[in-house]
Protein backbone atom coordinates (compact mmCIF):
# COMPACT_ATOMS: atom_id res chain seq x y z
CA UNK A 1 49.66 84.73 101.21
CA UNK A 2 51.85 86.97 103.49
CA UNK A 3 50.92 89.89 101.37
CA UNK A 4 47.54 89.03 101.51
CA UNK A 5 47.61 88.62 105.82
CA UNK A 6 49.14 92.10 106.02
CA UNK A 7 47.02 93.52 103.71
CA UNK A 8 44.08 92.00 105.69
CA UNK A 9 45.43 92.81 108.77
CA UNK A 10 46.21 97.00 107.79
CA UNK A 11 42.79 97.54 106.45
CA UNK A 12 41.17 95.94 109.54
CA UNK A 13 42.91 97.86 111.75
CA UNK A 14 42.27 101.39 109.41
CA UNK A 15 38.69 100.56 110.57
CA UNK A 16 39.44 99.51 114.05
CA UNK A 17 41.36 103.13 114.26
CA UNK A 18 38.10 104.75 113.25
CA UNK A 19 35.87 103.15 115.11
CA UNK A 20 33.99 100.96 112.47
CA UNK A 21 33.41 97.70 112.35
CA UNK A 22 32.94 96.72 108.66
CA UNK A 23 30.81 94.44 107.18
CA UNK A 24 32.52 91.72 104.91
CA UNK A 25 31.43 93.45 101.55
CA UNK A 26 33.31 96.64 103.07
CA UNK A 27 36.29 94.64 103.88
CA UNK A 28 36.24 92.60 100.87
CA UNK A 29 36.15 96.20 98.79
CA UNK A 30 38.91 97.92 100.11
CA UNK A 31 40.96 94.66 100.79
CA UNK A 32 40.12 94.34 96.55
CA UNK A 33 41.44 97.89 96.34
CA UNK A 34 44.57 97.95 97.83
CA UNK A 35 45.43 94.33 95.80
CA UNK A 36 44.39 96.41 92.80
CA UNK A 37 41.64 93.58 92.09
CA UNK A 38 39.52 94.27 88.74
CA UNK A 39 36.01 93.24 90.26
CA UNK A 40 34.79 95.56 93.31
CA UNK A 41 32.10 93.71 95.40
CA UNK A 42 30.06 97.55 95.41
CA UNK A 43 29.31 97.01 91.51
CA UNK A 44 28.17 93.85 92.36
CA UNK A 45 25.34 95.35 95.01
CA UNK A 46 23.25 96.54 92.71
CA UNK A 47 23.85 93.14 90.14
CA UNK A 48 20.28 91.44 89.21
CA UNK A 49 19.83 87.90 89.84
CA UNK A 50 20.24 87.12 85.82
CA UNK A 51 23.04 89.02 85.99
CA UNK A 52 24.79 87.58 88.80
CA UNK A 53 23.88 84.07 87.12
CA UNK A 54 25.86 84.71 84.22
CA UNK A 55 28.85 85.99 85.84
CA UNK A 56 28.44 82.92 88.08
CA UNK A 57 28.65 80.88 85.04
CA UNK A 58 31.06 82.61 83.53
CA UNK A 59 33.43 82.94 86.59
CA UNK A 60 33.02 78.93 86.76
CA UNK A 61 34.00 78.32 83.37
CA UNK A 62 37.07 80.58 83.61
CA UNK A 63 38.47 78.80 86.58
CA UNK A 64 38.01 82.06 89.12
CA UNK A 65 35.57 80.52 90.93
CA UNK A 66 35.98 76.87 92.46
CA UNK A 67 33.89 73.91 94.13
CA UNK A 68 34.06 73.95 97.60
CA UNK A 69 36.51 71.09 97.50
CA UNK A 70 39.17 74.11 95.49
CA UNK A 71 38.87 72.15 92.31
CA UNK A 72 37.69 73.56 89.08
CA UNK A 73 33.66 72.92 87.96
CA UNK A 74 33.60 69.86 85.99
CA UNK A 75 31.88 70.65 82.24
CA UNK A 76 28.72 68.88 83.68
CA UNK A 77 28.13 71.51 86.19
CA UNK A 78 28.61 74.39 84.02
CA UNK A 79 26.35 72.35 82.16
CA UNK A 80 23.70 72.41 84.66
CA UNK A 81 24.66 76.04 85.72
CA UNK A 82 23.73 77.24 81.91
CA UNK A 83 20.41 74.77 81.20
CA UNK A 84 19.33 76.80 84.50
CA UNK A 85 19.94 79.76 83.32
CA UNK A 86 18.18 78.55 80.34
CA UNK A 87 15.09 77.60 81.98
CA UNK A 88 15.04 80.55 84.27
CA UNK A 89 15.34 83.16 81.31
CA UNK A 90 12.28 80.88 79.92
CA UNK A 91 10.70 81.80 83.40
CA UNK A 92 11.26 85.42 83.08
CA UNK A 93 9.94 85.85 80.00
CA UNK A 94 6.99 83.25 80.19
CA UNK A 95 5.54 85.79 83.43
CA UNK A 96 7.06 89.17 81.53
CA UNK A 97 9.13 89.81 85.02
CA UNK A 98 12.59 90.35 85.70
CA UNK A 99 12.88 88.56 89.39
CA UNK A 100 15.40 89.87 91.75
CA UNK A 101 17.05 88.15 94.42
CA UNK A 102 14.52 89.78 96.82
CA UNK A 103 11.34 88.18 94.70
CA UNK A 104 12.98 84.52 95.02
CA UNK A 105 10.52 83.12 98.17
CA UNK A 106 8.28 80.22 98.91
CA UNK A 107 5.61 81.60 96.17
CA UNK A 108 8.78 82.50 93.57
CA UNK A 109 9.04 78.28 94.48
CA UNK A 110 6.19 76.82 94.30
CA UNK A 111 5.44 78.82 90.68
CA UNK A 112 8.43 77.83 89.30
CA UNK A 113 8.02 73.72 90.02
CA UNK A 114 4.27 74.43 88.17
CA UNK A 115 6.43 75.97 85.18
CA UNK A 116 9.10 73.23 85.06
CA UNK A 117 5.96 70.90 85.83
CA UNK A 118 4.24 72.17 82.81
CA UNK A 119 6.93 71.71 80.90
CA UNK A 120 6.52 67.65 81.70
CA UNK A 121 10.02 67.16 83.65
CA UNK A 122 10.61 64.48 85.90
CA UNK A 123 10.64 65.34 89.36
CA UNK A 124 14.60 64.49 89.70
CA UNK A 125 14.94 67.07 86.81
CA UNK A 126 12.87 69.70 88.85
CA UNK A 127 14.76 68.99 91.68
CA UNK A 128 18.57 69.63 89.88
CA UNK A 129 16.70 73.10 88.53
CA UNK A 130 16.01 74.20 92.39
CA UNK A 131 19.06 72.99 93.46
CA UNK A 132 21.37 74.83 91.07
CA UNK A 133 19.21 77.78 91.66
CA UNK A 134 20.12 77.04 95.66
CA UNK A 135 23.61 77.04 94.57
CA UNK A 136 23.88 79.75 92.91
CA UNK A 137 21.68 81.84 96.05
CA UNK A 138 24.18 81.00 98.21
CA UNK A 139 26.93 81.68 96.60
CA UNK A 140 25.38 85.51 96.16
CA UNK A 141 25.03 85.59 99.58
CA UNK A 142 28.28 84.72 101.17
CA UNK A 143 29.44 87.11 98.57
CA UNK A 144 27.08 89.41 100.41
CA UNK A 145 24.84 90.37 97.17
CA UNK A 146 22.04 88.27 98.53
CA UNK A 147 20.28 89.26 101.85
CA UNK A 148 17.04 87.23 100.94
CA UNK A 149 17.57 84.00 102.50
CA UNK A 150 13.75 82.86 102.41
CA UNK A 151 15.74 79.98 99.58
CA UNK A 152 16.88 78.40 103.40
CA UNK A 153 13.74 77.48 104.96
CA UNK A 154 12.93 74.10 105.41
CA UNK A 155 10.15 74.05 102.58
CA UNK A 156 12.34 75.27 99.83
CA UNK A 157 12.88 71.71 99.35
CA UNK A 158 15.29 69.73 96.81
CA UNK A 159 12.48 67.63 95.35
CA UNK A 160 13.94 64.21 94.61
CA UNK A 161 12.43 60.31 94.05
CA UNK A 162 13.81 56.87 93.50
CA UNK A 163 13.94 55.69 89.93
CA UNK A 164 14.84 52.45 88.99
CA UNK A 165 16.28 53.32 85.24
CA UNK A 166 19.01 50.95 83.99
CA UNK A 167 21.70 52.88 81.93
């Protein structure tokens, strides 16, 4: 962790000597460099939003990425992660687009419940499918991939309703 303050600390003041103040993603890159870090957040940039779900995926099964509690994902969320990804690849295909973080809005929304509607899901089921897709959104954009944050407004709703199923 010491290593990892100085480090901080010498690269933020390289860019303090020269005048620039540095976005996170430019931090977070040369930060990566100097720790000799495999994955370089400017590859990521230019990362599609399939693309960036199945490194999410993948970085959650292999431990590198945690819950927000620093505990690994549980094999039920990579669960849900991957039956998104599922249905979302249906998506894709079903409307012969490849959506982008930039095409994910209130329209992206409201076609995608019709599609999981069509596909005779419960609303509770919908509402898992938008929020792992919210989950996964936000995690692109504190990693700064994702500048679309039209997924935050208030009618980008978790759609949810009481059941009264006995297990």
């Amino acid at each position: 962790l010491s290593q990892l303050k100085n480090d901080l600390e010498s690269t933020y003041n390289e860019f303090d000597f020269n005048r620039i103040i540095p976005t996170v993603v430019e931090l977070k890159n040369v930060l990566d460099k100097k720790q000799k870090r495999v994955e370089v957040i400017a590859e990521l940039e230019t990362i599609t939003l399939a693309e960036y779900i199945n490194k999410y995926i993948t970085s959650c099964e292999s431990g590198a990425k945690l819950t927000n509690k620093g505990k690994r994902y549980k094999y039920g969320s990579i669960s849900a992660f991957i039956s998104f990804q599922n249905h979302f690849t249906n998506y894709c295909s079903k409307k012969n687009k490849i959506y982008d973080f930039n095409d994910i809005d209130l329209s992206f929304y409201s076609d995608f419940i019709l599609y999981l509607t069509d596909k005779e899901f419960f609303v509770n089921t919908i509402g898992k499918q938008i929020k792992t897709l919210k989950t996964i959104l936000n995690s692109a954009s504190i990693e700064g991939i994702n500048k679309n944050l039209a997924y935050k407004d208030k009618n980008f709703k978790i759609l949810d309703e009481e059941t009264y199923q006995i297990y």
